[in-house]
PDB file of N, CA and C in Angstrom:
ATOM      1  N   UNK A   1      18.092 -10.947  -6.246  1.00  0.00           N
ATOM      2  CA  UNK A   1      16.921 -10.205  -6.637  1.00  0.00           C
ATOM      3  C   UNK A   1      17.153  -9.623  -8.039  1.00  0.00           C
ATOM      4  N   UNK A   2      16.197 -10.174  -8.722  1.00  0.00           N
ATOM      5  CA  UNK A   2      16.518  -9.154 -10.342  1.00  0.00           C
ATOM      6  C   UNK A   2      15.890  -7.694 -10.436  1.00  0.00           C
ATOM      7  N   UNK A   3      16.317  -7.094 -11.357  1.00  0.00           N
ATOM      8  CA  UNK A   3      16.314  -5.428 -11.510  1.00  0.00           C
ATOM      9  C   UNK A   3      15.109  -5.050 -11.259  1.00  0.00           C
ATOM     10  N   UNK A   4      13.748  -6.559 -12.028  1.00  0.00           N
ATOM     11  CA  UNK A   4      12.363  -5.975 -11.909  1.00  0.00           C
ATOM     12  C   UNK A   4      11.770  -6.054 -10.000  1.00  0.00           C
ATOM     13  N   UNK A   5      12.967  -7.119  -9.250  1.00  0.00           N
ATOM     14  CA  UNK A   5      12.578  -6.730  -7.958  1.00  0.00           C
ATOM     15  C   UNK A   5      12.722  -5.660  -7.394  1.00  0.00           C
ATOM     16  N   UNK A   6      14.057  -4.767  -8.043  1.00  0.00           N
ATOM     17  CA  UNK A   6      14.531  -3.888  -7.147  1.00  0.00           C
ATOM     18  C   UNK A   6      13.288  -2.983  -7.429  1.00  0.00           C
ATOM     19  N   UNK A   7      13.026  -2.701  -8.922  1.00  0.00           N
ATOM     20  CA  UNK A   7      12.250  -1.567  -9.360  1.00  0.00           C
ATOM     21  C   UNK A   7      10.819  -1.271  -8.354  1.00  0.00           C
ATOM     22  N   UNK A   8      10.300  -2.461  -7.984  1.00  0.00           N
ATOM     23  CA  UNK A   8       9.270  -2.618  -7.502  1.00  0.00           C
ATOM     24  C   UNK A   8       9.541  -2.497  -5.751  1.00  0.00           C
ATOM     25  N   UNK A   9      10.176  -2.393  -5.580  1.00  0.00           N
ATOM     26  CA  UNK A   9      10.837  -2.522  -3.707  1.00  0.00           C
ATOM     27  C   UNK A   9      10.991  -0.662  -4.147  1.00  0.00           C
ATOM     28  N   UNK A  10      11.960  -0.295  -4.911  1.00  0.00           N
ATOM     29  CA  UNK A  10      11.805   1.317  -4.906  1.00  0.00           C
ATOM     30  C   UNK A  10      10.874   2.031  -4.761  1.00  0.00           C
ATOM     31  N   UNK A  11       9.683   1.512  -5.729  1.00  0.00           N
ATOM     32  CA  UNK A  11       8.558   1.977  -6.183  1.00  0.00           C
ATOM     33  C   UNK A  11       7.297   1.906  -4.688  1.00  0.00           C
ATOM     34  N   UNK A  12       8.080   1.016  -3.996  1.00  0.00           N
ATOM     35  CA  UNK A  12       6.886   0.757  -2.409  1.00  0.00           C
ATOM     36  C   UNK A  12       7.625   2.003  -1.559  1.00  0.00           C
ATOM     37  N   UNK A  13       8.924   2.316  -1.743  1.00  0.00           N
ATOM     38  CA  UNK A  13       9.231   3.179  -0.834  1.00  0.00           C
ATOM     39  C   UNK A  13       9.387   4.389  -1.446  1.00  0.00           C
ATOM     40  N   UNK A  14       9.247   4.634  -2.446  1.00  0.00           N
ATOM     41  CA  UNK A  14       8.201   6.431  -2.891  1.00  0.00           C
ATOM     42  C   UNK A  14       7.011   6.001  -2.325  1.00  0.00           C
ATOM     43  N   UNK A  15       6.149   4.736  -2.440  1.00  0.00           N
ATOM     44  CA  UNK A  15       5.019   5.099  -2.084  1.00  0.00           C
ATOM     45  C   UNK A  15       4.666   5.210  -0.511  1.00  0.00           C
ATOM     46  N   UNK A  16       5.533   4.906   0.062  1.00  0.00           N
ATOM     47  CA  UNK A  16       5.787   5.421   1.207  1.00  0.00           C
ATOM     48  C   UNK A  16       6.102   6.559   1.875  1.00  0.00           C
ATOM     49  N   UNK A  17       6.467   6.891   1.031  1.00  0.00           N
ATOM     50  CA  UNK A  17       7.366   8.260   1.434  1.00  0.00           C
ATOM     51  C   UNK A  17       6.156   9.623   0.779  1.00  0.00           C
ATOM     52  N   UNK A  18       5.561   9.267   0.104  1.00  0.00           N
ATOM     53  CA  UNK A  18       4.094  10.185  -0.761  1.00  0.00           C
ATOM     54  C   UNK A  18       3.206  10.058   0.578  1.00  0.00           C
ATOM     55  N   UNK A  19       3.072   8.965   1.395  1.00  0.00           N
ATOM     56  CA  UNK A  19       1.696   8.618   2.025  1.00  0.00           C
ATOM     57  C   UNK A  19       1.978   9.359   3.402  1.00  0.00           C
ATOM     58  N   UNK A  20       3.266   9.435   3.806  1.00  0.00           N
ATOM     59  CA  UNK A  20       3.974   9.981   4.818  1.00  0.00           C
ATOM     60  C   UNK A  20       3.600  11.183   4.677  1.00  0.00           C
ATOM     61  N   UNK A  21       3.797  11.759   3.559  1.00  0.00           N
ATOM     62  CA  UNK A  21       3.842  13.218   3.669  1.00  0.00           C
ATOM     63  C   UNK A  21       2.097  13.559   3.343  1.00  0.00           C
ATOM     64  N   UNK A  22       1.353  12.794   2.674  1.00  0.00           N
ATOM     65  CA  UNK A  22       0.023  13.414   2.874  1.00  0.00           C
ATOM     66  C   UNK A  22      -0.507  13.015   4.336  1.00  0.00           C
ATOM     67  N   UNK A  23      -0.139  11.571   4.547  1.00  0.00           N
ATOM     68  CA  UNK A  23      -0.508  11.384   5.947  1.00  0.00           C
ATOM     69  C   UNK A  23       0.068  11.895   7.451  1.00  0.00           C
ATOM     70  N   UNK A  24       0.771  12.251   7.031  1.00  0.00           N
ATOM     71  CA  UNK A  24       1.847  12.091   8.492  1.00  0.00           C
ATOM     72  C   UNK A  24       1.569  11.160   9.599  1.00  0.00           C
ATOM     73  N   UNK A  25       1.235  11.258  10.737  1.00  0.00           N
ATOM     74  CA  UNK A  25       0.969  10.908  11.959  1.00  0.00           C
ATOM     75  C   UNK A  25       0.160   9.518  11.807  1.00  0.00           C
ATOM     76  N   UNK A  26      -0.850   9.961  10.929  1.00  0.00           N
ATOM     77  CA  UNK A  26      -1.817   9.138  10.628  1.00  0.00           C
ATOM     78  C   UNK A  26      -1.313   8.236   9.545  1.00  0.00           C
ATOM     79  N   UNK A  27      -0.189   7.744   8.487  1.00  0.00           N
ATOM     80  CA  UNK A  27       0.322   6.644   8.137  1.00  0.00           C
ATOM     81  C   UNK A  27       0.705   5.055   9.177  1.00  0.00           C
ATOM     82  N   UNK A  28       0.402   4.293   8.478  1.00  0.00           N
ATOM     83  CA  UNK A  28       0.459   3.104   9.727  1.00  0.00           C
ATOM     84  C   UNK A  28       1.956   2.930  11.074  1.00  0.00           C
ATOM     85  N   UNK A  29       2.834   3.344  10.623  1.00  0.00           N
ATOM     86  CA  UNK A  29       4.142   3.582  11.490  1.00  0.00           C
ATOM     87  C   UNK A  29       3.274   4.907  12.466  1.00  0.00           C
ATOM     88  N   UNK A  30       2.631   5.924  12.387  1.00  0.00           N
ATOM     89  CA  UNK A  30       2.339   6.832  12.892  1.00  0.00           C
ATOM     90  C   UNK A  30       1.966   7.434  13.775  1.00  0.00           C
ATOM     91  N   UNK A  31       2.298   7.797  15.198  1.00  0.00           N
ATOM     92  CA  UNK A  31       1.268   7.375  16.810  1.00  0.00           C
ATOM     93  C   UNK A  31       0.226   7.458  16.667  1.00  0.00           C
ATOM     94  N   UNK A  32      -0.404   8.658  15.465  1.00  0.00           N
ATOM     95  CA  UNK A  32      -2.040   8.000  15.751  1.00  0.00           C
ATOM     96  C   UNK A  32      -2.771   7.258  15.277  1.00  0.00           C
ATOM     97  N   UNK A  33      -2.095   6.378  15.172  1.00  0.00           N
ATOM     98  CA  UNK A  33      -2.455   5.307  14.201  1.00  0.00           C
ATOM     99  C   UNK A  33      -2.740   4.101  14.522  1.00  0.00           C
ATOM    100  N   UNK A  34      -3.655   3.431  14.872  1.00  0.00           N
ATOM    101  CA  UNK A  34      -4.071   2.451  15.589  1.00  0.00           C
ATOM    102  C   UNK A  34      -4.290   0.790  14.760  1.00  0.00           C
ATOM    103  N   UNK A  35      -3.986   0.118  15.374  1.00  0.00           N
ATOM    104  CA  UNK A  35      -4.247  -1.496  14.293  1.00  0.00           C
ATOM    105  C   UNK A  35      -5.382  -1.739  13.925  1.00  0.00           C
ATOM    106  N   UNK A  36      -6.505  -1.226  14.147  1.00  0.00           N
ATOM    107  CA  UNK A  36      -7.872  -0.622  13.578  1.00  0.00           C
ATOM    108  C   UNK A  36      -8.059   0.121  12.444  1.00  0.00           C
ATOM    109  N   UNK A  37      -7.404   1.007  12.338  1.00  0.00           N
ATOM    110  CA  UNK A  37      -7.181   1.507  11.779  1.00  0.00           C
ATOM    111  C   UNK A  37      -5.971   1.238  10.760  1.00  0.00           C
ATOM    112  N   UNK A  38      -5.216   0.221  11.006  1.00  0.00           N
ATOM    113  CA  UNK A  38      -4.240  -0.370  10.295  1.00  0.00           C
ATOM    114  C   UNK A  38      -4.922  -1.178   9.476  1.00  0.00           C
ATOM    115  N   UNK A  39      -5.473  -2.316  10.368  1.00  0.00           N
ATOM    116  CA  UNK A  39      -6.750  -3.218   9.197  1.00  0.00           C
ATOM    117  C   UNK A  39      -7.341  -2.571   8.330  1.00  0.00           C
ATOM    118  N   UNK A  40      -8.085  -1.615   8.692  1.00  0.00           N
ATOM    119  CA  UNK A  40      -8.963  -0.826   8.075  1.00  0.00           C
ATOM    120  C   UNK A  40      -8.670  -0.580   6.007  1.00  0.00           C
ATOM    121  N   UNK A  41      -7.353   0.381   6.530  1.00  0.00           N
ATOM    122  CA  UNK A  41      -6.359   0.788   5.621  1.00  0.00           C
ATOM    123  C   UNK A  41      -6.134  -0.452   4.694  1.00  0.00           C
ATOM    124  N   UNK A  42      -5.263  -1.206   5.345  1.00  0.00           N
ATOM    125  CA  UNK A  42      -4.732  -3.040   4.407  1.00  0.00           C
ATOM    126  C   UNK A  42      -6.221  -3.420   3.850  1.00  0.00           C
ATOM    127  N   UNK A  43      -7.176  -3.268   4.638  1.00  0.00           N
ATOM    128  CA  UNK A  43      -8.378  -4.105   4.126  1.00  0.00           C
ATOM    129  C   UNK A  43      -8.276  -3.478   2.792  1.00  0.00           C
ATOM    130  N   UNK A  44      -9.089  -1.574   2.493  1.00  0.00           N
ATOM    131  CA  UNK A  44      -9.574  -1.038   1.802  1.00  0.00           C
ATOM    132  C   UNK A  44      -8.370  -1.073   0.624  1.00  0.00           C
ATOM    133  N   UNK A  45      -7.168  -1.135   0.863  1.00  0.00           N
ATOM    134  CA  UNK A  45      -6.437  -1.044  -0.283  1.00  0.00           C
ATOM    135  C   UNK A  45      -6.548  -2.423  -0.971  1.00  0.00           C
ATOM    136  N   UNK A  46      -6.650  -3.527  -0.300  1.00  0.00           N
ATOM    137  CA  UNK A  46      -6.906  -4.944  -1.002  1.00  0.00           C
ATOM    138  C   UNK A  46      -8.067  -5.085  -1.851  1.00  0.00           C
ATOM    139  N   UNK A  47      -9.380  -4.629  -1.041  1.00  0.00           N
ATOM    140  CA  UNK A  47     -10.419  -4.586  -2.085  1.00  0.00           C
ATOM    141  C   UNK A  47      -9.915  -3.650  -3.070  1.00  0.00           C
ATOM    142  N   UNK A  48      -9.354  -2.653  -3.068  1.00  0.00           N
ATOM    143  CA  UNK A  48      -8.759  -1.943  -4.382  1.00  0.00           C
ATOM    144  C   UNK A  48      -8.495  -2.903  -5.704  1.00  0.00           C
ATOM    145  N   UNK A  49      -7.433  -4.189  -4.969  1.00  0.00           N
ATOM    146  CA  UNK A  49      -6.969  -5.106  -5.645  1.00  0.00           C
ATOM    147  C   UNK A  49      -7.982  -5.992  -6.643  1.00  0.00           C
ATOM    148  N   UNK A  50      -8.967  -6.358  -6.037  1.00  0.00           N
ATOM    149  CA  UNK A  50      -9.958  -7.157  -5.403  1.00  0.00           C
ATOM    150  C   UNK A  50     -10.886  -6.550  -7.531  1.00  0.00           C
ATOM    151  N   UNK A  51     -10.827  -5.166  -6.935  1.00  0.00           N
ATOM    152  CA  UNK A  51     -11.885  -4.189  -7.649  1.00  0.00           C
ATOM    153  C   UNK A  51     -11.323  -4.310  -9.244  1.00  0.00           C
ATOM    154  N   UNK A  52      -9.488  -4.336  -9.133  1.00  0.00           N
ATOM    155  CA  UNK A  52      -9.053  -4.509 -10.413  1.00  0.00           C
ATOM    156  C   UNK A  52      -9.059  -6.006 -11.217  1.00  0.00           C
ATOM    157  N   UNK A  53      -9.736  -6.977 -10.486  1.00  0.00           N
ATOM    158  CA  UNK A  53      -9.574  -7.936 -10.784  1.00  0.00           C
ATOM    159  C   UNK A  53     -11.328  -8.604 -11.212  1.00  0.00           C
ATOM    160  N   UNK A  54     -11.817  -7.339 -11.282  1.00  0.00           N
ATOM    161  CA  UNK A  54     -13.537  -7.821 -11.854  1.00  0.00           C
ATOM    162  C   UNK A  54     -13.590  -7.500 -12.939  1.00  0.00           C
ATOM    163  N   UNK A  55     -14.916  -8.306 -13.981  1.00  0.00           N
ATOM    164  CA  UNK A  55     -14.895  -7.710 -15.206  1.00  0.00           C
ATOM    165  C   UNK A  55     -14.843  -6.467 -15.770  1.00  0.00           C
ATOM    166  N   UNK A  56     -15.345  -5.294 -15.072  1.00  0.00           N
ATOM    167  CA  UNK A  56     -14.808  -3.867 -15.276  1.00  0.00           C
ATOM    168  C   UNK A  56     -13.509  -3.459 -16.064  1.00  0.00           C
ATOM    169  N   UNK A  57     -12.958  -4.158 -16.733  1.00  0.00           N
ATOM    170  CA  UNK A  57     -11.937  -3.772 -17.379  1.00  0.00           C
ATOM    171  C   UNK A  57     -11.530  -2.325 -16.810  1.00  0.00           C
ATOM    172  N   UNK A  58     -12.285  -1.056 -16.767  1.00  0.00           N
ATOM    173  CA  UNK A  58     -11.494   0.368 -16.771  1.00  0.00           C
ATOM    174  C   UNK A  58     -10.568   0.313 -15.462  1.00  0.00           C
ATOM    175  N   UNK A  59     -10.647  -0.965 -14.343  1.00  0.00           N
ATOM    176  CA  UNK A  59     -10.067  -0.271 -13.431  1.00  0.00           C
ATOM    177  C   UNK A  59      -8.612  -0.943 -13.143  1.00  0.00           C
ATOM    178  N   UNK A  60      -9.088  -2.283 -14.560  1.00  0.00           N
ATOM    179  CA  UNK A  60      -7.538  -3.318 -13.817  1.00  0.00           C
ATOM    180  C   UNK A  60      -6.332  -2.591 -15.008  1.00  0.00           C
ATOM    181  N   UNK A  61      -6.382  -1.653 -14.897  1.00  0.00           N
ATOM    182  CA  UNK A  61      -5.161  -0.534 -15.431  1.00  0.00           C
ATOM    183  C   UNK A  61      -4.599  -0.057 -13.874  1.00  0.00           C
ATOM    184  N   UNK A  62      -4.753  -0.068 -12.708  1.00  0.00           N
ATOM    185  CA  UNK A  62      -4.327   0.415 -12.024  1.00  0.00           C
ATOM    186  C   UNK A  62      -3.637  -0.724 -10.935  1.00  0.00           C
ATOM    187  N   UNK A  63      -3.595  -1.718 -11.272  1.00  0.00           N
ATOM    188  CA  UNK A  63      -3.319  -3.722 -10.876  1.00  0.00           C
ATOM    189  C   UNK A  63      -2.171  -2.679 -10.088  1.00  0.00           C
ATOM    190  N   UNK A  64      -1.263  -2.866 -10.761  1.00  0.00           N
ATOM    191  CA  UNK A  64       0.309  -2.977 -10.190  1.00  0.00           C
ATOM    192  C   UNK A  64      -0.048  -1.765  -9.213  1.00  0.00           C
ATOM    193  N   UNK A  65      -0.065  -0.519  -8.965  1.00  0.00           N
ATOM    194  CA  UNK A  65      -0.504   0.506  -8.627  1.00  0.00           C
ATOM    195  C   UNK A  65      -1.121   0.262  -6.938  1.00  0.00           C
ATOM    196  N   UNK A  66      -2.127  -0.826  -7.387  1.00  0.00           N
ATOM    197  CA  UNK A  66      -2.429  -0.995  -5.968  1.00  0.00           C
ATOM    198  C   UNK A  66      -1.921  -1.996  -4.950  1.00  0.00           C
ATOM    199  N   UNK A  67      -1.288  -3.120  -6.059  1.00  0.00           N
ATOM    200  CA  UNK A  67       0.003  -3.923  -5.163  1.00  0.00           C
ATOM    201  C   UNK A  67       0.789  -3.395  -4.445  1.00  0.00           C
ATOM    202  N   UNK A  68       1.509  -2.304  -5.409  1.00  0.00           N
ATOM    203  CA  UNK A  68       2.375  -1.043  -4.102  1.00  0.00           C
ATOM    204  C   UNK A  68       1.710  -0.852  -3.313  1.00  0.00           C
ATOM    205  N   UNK A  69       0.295  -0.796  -3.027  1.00  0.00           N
ATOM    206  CA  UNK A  69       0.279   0.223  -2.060  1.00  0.00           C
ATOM    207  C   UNK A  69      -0.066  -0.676  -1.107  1.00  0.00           C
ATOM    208  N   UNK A  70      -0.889  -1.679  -1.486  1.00  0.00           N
ATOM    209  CA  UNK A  70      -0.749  -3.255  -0.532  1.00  0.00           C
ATOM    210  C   UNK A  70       0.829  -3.903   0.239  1.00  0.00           C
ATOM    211  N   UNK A  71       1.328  -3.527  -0.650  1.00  0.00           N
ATOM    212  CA  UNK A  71       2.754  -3.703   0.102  1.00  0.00           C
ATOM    213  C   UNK A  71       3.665  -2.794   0.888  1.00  0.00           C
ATOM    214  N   UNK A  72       3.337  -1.619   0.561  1.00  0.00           N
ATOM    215  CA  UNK A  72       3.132  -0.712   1.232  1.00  0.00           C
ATOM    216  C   UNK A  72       2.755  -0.574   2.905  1.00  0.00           C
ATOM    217  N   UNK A  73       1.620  -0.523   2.535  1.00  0.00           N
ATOM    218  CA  UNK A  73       0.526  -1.080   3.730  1.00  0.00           C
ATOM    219  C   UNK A  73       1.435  -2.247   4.842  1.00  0.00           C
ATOM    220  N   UNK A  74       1.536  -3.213   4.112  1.00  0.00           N
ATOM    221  CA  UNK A  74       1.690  -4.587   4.836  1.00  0.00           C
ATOM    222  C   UNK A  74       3.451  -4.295   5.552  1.00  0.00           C
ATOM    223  N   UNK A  75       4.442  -3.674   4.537  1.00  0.00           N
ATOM    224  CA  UNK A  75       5.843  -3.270   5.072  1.00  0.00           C
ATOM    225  C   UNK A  75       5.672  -2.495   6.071  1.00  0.00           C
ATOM    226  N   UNK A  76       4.949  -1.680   6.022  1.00  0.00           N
ATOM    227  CA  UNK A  76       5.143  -0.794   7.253  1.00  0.00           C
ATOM    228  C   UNK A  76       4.055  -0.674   8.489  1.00  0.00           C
ATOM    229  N   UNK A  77       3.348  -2.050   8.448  1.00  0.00           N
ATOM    230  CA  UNK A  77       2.969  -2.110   9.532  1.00  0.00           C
ATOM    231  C   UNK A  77       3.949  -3.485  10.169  1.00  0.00           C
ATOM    232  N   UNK A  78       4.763  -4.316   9.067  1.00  0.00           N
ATOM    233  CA  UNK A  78       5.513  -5.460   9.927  1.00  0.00           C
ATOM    234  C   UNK A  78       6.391  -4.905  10.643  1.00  0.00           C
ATOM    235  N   UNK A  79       6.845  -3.760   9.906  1.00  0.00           N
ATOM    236  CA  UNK A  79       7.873  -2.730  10.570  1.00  0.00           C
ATOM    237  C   UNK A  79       7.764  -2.197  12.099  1.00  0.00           C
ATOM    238  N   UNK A  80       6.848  -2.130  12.505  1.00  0.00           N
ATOM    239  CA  UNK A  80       6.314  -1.539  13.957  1.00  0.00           C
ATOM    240  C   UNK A  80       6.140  -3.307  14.974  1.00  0.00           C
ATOM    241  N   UNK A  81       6.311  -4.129  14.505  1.00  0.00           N
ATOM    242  CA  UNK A  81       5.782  -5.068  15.459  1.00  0.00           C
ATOM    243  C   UNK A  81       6.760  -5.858  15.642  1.00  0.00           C
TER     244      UNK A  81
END
């Protein structure tokens, strides 16, 4: 793995560790947290993706930003299953 993998594997687990603490319970690892609510979450952060990738220029400044959190998302729900 090169340095720019590690940077980016770090960077998913602050963002993990941020979502934990605003979310608690309710982060996808979380008991109240349901695979409904798991989709839900993965969906809305993808269209995030989705959103940086239209002509709108102002929003695809936030590209990488929402990959974390897509990966994010996706790590810690493979994590539970």
């Amino acid at each position: 793995m090169s340095e720019k993998h590690v940077k980016v594997v770090e960077e998913v687990f602050d963002e993990y560790q941020s979502a934990k603490r605003k979310h608690g319970e309710y982060t996808l690892d979380g008991s109240a947290c349901t695979d409904i609510n798991r989709l839900a979450a993965l969906t809305e952060e993808l269209g995030e993706v989705a959103r940086c990738m239209t002509y709108d220029k102002e929003h695809s400044k936030n590209l990488k930003h929402e990959l974390i959190q897509v990966a994010n998302l996706a790590i810690t729900w493979a994590s539970i299953l």
